[in-house]
N, C-alpha and C. Protein backbone atom coordinates (compact mmCIF):
# COMPACT_ATOMS: atom_id res chain seq x y z
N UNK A 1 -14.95 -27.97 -18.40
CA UNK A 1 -14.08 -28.47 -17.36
C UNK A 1 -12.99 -27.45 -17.08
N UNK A 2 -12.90 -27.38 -15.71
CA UNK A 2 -11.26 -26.14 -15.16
C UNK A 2 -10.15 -26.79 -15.44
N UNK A 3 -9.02 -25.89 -15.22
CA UNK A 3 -8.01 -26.27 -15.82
C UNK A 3 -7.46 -27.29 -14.74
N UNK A 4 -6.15 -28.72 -14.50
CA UNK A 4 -6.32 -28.83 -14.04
C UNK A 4 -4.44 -28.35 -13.45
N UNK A 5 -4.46 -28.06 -12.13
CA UNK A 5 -3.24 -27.33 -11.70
C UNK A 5 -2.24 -28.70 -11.43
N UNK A 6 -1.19 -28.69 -11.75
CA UNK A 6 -0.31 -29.82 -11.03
C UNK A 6 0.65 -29.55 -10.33
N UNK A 7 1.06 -27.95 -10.75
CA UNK A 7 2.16 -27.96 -9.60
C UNK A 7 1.89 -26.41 -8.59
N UNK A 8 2.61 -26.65 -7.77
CA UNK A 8 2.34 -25.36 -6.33
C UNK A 8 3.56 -25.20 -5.74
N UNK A 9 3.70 -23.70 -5.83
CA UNK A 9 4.80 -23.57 -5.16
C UNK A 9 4.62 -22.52 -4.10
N UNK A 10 5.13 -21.88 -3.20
CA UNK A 10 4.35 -20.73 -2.02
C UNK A 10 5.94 -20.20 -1.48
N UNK A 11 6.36 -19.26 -1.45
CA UNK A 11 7.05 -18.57 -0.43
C UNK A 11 6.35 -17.51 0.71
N UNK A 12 7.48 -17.18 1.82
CA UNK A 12 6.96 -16.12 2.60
C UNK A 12 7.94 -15.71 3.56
N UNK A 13 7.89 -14.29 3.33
CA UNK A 13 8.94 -13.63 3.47
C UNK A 13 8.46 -12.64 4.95
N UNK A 14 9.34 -12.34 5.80
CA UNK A 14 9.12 -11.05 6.73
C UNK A 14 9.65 -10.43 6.57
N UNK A 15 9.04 -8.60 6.55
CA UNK A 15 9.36 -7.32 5.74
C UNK A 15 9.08 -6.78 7.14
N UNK A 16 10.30 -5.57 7.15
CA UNK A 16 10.35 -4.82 8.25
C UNK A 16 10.00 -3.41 7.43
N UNK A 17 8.53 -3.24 7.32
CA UNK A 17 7.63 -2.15 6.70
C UNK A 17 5.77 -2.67 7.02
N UNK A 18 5.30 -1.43 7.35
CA UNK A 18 4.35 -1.00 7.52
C UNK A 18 3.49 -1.97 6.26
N UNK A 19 2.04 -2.81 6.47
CA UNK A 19 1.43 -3.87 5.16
C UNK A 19 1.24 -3.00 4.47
N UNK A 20 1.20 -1.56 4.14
CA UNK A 20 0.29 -0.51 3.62
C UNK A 20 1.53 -0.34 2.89
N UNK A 21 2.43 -0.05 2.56
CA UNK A 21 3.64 0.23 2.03
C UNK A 21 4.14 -0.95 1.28
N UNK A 22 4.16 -2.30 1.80
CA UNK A 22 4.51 -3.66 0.72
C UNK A 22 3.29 -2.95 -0.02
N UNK A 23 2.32 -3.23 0.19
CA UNK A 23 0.60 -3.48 -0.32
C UNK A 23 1.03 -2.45 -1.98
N UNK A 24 1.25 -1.33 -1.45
CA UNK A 24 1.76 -0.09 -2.56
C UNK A 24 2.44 -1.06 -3.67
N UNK A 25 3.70 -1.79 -3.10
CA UNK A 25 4.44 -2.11 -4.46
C UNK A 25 4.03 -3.19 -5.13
N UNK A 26 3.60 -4.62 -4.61
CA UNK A 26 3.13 -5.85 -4.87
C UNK A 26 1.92 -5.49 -5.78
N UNK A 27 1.11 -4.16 -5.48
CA UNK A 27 0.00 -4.11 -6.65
C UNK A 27 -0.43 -3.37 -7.29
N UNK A 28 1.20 -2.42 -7.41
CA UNK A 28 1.21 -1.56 -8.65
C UNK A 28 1.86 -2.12 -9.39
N UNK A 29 0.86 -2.62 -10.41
CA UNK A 29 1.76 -3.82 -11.75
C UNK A 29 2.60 -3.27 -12.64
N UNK A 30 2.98 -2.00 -12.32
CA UNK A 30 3.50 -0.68 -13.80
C UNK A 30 5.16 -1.18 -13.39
N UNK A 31 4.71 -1.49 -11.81
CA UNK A 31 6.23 -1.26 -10.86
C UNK A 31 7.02 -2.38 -10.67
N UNK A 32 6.29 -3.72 -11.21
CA UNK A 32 6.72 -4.87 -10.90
C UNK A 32 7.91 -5.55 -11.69
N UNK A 33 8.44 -4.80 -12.40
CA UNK A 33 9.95 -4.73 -13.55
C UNK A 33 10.88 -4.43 -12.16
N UNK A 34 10.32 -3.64 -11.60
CA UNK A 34 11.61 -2.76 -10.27
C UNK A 34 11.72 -4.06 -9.48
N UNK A 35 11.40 -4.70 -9.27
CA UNK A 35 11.60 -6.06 -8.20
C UNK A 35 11.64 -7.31 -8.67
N UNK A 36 10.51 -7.56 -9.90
CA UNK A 36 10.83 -8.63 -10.07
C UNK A 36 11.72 -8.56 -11.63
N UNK A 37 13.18 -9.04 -11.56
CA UNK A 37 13.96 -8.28 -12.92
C UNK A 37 13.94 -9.14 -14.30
N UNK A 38 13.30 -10.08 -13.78
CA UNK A 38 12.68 -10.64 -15.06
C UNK A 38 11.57 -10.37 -16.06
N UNK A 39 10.90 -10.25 -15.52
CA UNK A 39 9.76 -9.11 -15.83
C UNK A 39 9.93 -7.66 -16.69
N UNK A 40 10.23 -7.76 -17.85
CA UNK A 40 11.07 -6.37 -18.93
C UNK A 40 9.60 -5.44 -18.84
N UNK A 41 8.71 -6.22 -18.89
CA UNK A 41 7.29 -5.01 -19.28
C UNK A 41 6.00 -5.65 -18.79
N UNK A 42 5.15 -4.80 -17.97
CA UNK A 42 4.12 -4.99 -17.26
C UNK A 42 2.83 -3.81 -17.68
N UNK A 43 2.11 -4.78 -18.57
CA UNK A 43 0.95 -2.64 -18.80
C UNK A 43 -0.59 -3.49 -18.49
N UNK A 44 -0.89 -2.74 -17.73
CA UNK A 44 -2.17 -2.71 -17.59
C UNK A 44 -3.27 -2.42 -18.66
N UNK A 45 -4.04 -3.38 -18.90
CA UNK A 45 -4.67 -3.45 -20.66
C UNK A 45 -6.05 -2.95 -20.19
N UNK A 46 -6.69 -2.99 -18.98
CA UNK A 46 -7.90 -2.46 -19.45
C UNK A 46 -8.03 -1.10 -19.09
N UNK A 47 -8.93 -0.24 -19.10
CA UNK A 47 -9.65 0.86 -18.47
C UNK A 47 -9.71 1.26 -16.65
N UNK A 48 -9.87 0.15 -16.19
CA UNK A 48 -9.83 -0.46 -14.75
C UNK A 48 -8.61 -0.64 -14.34
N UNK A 49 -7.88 0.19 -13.33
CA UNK A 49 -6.63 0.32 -13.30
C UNK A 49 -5.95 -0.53 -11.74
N UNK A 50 -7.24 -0.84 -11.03
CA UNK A 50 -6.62 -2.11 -9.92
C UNK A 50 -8.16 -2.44 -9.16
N UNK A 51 -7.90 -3.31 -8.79
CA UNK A 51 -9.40 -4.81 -8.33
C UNK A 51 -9.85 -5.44 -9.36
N UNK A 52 -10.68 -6.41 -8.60
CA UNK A 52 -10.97 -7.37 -9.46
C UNK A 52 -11.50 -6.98 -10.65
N UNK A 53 -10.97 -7.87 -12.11
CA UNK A 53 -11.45 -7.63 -13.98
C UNK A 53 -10.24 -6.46 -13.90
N UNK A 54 -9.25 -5.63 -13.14
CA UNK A 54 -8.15 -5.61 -14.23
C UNK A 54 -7.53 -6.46 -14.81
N UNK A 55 -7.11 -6.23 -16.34
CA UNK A 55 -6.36 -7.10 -16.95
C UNK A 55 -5.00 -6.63 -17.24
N UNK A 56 -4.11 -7.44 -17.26
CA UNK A 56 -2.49 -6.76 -17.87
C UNK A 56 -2.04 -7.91 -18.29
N UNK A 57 -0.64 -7.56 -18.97
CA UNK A 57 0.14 -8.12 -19.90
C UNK A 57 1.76 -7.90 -19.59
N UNK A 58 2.46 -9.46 -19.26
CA UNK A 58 3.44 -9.42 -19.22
C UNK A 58 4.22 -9.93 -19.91
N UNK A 59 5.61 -9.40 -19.98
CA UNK A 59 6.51 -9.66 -20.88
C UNK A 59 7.57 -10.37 -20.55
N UNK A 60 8.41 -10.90 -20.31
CA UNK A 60 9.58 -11.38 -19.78
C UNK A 60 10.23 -12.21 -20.43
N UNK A 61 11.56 -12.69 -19.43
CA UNK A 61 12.62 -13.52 -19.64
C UNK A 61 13.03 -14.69 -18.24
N UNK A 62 12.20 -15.85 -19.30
CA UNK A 62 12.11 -16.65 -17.69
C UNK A 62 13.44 -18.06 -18.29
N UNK A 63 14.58 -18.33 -17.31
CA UNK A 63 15.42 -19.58 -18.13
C UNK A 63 15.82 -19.00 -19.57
N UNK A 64 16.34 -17.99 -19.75
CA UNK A 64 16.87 -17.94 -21.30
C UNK A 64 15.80 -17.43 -22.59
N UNK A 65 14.48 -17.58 -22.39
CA UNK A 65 13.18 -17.65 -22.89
C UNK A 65 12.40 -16.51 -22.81
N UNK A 66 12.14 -16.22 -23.97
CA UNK A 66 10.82 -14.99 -23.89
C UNK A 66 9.83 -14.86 -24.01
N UNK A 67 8.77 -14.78 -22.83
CA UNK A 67 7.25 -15.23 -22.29
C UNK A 67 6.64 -14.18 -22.69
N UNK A 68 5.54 -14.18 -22.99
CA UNK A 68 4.03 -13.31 -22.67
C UNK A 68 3.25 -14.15 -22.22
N UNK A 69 2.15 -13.22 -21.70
CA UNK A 69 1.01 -14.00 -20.73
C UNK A 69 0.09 -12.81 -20.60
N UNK A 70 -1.53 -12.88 -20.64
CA UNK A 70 -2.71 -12.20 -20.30
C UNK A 70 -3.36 -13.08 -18.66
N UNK A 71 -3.19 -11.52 -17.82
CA UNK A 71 -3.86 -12.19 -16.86
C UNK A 71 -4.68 -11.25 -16.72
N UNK A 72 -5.76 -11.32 -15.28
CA UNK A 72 -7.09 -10.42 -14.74
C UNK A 72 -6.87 -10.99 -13.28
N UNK A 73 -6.92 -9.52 -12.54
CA UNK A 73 -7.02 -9.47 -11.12
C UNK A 73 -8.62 -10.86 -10.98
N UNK A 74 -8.74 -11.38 -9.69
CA UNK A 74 -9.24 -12.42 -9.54
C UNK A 74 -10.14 -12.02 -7.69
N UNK A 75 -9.25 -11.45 -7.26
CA UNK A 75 -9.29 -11.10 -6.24
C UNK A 75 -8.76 -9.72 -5.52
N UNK A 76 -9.43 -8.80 -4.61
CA UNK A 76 -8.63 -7.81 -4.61
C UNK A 76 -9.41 -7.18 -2.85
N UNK A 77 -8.18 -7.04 -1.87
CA UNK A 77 -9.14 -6.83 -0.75
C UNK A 77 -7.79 -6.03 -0.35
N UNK A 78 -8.35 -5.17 -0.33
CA UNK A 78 -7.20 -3.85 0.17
C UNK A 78 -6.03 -3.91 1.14
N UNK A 79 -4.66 -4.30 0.80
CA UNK A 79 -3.87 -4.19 2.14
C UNK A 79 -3.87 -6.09 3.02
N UNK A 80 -4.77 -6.26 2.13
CA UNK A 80 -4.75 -8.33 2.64
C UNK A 80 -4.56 -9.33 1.51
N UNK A 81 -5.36 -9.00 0.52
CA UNK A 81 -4.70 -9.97 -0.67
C UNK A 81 -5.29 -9.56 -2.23
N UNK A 82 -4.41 -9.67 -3.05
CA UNK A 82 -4.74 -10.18 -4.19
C UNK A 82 -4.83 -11.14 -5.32
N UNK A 83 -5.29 -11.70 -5.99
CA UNK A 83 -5.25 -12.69 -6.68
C UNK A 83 -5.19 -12.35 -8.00
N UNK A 84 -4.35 -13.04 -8.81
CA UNK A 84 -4.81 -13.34 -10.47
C UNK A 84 -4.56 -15.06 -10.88
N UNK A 85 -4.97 -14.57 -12.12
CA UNK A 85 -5.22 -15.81 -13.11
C UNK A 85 -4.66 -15.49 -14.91
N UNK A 86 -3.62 -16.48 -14.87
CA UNK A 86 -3.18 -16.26 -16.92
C UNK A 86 -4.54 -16.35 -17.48
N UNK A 87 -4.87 -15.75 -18.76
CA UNK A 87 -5.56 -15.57 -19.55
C UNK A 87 -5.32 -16.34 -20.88
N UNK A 88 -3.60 -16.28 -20.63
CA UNK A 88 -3.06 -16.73 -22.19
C UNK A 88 -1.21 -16.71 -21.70
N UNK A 89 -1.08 -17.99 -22.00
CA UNK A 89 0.16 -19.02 -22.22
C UNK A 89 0.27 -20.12 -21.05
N UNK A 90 0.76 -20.18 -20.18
CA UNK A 90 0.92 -20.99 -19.27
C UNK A 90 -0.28 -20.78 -18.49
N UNK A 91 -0.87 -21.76 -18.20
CA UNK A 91 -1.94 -21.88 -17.09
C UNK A 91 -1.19 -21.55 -15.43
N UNK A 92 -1.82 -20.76 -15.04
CA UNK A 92 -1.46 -20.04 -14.02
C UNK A 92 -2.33 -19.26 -12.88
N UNK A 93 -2.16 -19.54 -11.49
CA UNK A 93 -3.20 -18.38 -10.88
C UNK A 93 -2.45 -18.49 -9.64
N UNK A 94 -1.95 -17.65 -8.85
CA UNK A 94 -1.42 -16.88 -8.00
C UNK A 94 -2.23 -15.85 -7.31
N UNK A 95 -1.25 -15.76 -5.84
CA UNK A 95 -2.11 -14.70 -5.08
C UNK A 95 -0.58 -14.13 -4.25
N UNK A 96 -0.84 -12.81 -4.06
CA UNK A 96 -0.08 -12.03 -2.43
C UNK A 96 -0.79 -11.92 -1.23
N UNK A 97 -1.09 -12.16 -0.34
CA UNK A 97 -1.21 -12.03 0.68
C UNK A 97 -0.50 -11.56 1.97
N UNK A 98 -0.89 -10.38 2.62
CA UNK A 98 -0.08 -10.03 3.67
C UNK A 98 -0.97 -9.77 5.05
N UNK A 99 0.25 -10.29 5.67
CA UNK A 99 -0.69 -10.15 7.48
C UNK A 99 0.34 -9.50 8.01
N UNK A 100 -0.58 -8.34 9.05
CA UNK A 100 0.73 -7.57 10.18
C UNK A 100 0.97 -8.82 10.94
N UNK A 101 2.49 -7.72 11.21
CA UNK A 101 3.07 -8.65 12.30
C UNK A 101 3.58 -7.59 13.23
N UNK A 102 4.35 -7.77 14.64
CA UNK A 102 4.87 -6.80 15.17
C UNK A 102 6.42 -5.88 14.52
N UNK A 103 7.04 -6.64 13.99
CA UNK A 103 8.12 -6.16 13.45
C UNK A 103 7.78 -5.95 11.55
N UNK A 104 6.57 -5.83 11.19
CA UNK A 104 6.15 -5.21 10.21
C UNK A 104 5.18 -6.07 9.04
N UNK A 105 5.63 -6.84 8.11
CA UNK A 105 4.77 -7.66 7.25
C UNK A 105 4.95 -8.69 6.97
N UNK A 106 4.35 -9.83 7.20
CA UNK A 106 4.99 -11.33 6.19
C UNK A 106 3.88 -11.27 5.65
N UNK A 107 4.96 -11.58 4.22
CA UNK A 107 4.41 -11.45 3.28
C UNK A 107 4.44 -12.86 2.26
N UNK A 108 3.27 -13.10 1.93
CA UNK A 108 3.08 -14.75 1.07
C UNK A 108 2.57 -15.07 -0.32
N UNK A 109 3.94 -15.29 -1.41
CA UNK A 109 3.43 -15.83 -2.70
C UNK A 109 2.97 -17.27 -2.84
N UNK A 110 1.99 -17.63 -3.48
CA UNK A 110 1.52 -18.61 -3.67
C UNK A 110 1.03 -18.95 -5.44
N UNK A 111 1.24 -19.83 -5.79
CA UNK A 111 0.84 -20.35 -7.19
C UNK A 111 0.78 -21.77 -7.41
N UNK A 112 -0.42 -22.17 -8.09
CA UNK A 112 -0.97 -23.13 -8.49
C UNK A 112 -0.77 -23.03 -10.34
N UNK A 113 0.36 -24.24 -10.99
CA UNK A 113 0.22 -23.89 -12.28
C UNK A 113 0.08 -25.55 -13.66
N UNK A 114 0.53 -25.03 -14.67
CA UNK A 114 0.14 -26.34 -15.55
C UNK A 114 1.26 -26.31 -16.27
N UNK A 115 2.11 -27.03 -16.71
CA UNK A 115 3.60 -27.00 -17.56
C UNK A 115 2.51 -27.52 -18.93
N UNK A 116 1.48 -28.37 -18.79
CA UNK A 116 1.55 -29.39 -19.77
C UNK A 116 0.94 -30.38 -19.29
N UNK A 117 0.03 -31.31 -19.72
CA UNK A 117 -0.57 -32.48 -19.32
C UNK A 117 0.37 -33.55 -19.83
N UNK A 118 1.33 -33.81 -20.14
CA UNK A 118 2.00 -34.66 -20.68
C UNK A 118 3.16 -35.02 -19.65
N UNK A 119 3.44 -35.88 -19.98
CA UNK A 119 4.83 -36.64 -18.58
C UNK A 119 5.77 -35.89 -18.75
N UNK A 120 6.22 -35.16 -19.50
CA UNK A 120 7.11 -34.37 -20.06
C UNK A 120 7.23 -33.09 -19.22
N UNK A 121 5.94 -32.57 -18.90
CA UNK A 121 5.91 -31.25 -18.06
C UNK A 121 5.76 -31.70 -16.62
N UNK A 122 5.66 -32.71 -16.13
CA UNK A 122 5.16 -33.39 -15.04
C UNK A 122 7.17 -33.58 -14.69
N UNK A 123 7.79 -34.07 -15.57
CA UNK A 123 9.24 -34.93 -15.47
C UNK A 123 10.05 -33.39 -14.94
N UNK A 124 9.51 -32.12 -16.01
CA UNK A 124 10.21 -31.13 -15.85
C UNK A 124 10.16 -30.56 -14.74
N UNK A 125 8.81 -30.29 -14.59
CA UNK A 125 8.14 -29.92 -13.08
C UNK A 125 9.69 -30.28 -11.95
N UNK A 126 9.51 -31.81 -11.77
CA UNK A 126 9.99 -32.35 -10.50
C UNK A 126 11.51 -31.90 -10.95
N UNK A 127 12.61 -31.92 -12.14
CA UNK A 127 13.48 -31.83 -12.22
C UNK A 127 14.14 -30.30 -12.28
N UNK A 128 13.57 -29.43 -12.31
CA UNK A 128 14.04 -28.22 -13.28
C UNK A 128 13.21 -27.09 -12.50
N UNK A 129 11.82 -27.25 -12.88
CA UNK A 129 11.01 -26.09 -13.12
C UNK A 129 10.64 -26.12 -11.31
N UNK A 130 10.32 -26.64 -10.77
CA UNK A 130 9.83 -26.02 -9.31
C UNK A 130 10.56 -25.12 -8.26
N UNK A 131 12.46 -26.17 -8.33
CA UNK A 131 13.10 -25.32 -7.60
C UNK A 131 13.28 -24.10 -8.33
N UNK A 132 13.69 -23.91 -9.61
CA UNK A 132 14.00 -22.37 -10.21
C UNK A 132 12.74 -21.30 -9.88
N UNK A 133 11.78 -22.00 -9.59
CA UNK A 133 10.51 -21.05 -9.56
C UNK A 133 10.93 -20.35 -8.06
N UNK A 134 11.05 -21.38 -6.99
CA UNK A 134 11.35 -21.13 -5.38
C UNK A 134 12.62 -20.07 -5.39
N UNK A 135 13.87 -20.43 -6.38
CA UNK A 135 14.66 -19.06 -6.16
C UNK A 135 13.84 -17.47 -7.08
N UNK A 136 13.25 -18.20 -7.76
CA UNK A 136 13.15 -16.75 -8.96
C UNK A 136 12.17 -15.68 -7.84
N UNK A 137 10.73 -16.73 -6.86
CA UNK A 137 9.85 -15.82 -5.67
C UNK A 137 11.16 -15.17 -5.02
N UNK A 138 12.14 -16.08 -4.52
CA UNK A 138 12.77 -16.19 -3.02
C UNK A 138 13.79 -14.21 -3.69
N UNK A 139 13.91 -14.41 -4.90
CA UNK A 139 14.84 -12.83 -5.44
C UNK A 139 13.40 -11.66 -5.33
N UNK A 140 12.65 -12.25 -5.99
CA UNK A 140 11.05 -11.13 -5.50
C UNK A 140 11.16 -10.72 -4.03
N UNK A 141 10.95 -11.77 -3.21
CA UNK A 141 10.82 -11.24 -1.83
C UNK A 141 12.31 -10.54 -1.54
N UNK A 142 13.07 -10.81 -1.75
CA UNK A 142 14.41 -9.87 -1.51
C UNK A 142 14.30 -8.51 -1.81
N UNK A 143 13.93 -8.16 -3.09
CA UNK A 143 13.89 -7.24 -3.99
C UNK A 143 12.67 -6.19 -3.15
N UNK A 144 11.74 -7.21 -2.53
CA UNK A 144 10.56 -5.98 -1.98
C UNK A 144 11.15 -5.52 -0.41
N UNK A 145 11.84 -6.58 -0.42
CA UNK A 145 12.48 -6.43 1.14
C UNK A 145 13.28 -4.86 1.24
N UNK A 146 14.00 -5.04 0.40
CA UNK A 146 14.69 -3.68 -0.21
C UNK A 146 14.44 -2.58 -0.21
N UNK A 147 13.06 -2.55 -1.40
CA UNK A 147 12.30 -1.26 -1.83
C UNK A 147 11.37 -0.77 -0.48
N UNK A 148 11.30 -1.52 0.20
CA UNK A 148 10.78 -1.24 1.40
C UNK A 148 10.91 -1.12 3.05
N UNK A 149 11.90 -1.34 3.08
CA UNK A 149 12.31 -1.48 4.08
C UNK A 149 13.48 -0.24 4.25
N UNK A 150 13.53 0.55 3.03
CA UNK A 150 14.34 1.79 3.31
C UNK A 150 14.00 3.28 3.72
């Protein structure tokens, strides 16, 4: 049986840069400490260094707390989207997606995840954990807005 997802959250941002230039930073995972600042360490674990079956390993500081997690690219279509999936800690699978626009890229996080099958992660979910997730994307998309748009 799959896992089963309970909560979703999605931002989307418009970037005044060329999709080919977001595309660069969103999926070089070495680089993803530079934007997203929670994120202390990002290494790419296999041999396969981007598309689908790379795997990497992140490190962070999410709420006070210090995470690891194994994920693997899931999806990978050059300059339109990518996808992953956790491997190990929080059930998790996310994608970027970007479409031109005339004034340059919107750009769209999306995630489907699992706190916990228990009322407990369900209670947290609605109280705590969804909006902090919506600011923690909403500083990502700032942060790429930045690195790119200069």
């Amino acid at each position: 049986m799959g896992v089963v997802f309970l909560g979703h959250v999605e931002r989307t941002s418009e970037i005044k840069a060329p999709v080919e230039k977001v595309w660069a930073i969103v999926t070089d995972l070495e680089r993803i400490p530079e934007w997203a600042k929670d994120v202390k360490k990002e290494e790419i674990t296999s041999k396969q260094r981007s598309g689908v079956g790379t795997t990497f390993r992140e490190v962070g500081v999410m709420y006070g707390r210090r995470y690891e997690l194994d994920a693997e690219m899931t999806e990978f279509v050059e300059n339109k989207k990518f996808a992953f999936r956790t491997t190990s800690g929080t059930k998790w699978k996310g994608s970027w997606t970007l479409k031109p626009t005339k004034a340059g890229t919107q750009l769209t996080y999306a995630a489907d995840y699992n706190l916990g099958y228990s009322i407990f992660g369900k209670i947290f979910d609605k109280l705590s954990f969804h909006g902090r997730m919506e600011k923690r994307i909403d500083g990502w998309m700032e942060n790429i807005k930045s690195l790119t748009e200069k």
